[in-house]
C-alpha atoms as a PDB file:
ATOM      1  CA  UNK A   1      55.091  33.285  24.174  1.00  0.00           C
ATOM      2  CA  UNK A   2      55.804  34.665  27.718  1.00  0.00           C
ATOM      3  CA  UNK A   3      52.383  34.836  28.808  1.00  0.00           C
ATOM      4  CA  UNK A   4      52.210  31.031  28.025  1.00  0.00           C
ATOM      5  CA  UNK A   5      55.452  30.339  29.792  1.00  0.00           C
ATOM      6  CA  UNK A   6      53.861  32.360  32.783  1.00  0.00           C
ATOM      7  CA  UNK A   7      50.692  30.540  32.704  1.00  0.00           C
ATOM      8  CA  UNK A   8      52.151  27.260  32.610  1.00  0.00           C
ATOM      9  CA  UNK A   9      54.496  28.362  35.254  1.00  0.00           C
ATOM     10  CA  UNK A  10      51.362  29.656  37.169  1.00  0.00           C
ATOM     11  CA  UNK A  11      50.055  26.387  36.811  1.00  0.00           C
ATOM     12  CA  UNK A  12      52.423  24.331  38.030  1.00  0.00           C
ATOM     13  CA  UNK A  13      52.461  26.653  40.309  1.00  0.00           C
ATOM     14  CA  UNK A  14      49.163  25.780  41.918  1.00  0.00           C
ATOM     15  CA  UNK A  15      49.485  22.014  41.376  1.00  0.00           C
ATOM     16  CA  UNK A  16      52.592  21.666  43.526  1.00  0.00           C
ATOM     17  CA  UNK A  17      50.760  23.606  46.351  1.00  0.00           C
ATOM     18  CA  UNK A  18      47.700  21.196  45.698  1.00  0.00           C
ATOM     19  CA  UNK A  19      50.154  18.802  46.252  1.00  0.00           C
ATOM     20  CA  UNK A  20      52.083  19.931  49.506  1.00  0.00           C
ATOM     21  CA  UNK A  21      48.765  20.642  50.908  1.00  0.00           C
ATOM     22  CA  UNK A  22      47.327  17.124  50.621  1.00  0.00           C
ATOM     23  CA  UNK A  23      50.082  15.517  51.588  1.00  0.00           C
ATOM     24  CA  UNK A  24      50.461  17.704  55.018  1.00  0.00           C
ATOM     25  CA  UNK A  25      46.803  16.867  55.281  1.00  0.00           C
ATOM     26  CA  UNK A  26      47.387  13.272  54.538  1.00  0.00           C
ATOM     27  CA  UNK A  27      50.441  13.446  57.509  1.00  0.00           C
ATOM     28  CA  UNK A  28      48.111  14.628  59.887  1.00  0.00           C
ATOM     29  CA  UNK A  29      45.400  12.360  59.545  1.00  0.00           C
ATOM     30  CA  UNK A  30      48.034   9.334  59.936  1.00  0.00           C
ATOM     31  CA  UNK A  31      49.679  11.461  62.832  1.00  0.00           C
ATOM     32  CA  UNK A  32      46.317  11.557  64.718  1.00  0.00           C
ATOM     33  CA  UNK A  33      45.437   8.046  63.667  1.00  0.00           C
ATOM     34  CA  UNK A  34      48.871   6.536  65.821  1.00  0.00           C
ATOM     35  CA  UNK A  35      47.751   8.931  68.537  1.00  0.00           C
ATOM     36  CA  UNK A  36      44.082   7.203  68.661  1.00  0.00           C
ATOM     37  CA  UNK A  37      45.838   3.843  68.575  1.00  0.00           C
ATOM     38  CA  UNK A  38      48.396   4.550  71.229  1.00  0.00           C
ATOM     39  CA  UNK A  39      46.005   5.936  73.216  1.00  0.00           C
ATOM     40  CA  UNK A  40      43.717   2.631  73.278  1.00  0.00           C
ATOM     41  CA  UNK A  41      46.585   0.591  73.408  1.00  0.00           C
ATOM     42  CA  UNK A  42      47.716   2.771  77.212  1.00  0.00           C
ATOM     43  CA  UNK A  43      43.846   2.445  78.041  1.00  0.00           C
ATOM     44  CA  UNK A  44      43.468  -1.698  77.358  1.00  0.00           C
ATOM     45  CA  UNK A  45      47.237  -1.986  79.002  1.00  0.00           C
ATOM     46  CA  UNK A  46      45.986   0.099  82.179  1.00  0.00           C
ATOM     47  CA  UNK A  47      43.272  -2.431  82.129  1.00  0.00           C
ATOM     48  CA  UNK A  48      44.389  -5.410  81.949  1.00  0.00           C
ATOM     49  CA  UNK A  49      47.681  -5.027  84.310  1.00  0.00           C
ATOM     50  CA  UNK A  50      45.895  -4.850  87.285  1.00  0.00           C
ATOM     51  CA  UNK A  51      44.359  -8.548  86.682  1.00  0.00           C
ATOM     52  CA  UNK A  52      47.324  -9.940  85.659  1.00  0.00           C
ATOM     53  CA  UNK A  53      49.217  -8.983  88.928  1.00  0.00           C
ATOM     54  CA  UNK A  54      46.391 -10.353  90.659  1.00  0.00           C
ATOM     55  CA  UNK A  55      46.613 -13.768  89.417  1.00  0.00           C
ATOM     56  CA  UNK A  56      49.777 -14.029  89.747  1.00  0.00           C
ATOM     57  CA  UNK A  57      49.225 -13.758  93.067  1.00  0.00           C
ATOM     58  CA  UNK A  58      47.414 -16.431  93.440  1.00  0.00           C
END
């Protein structure tokens, strides 16, 4: 009886770790996914200012 309890304990065990693991995996994808995003965002921003002052200007 106790070595069942301690092998279903073992195995939930593992399967909450499993589970903490993906989902710090699964944070850090979406973490680096809005820094890729922000990034572009900055780059088409920096790009496009410039032209916009300009023709105002005009």
């Amino acid at each position: 009886m106790t070595r069942a309890v301690l092998a279903e304990a073992r195995e939930i065990f593992l399967l909450m770790s499993m589970l903490v693991g993906l989902s710090g995996l699964s944070l850090a994808v979406a973490c680096g996914a809005v820094i890729i995003a922000d990034n572009q965002t900055q780059t088409a921003a920096a790009r496009t200012v410039p032209t916009a002052i300009a023709s105002l200007g005009r």
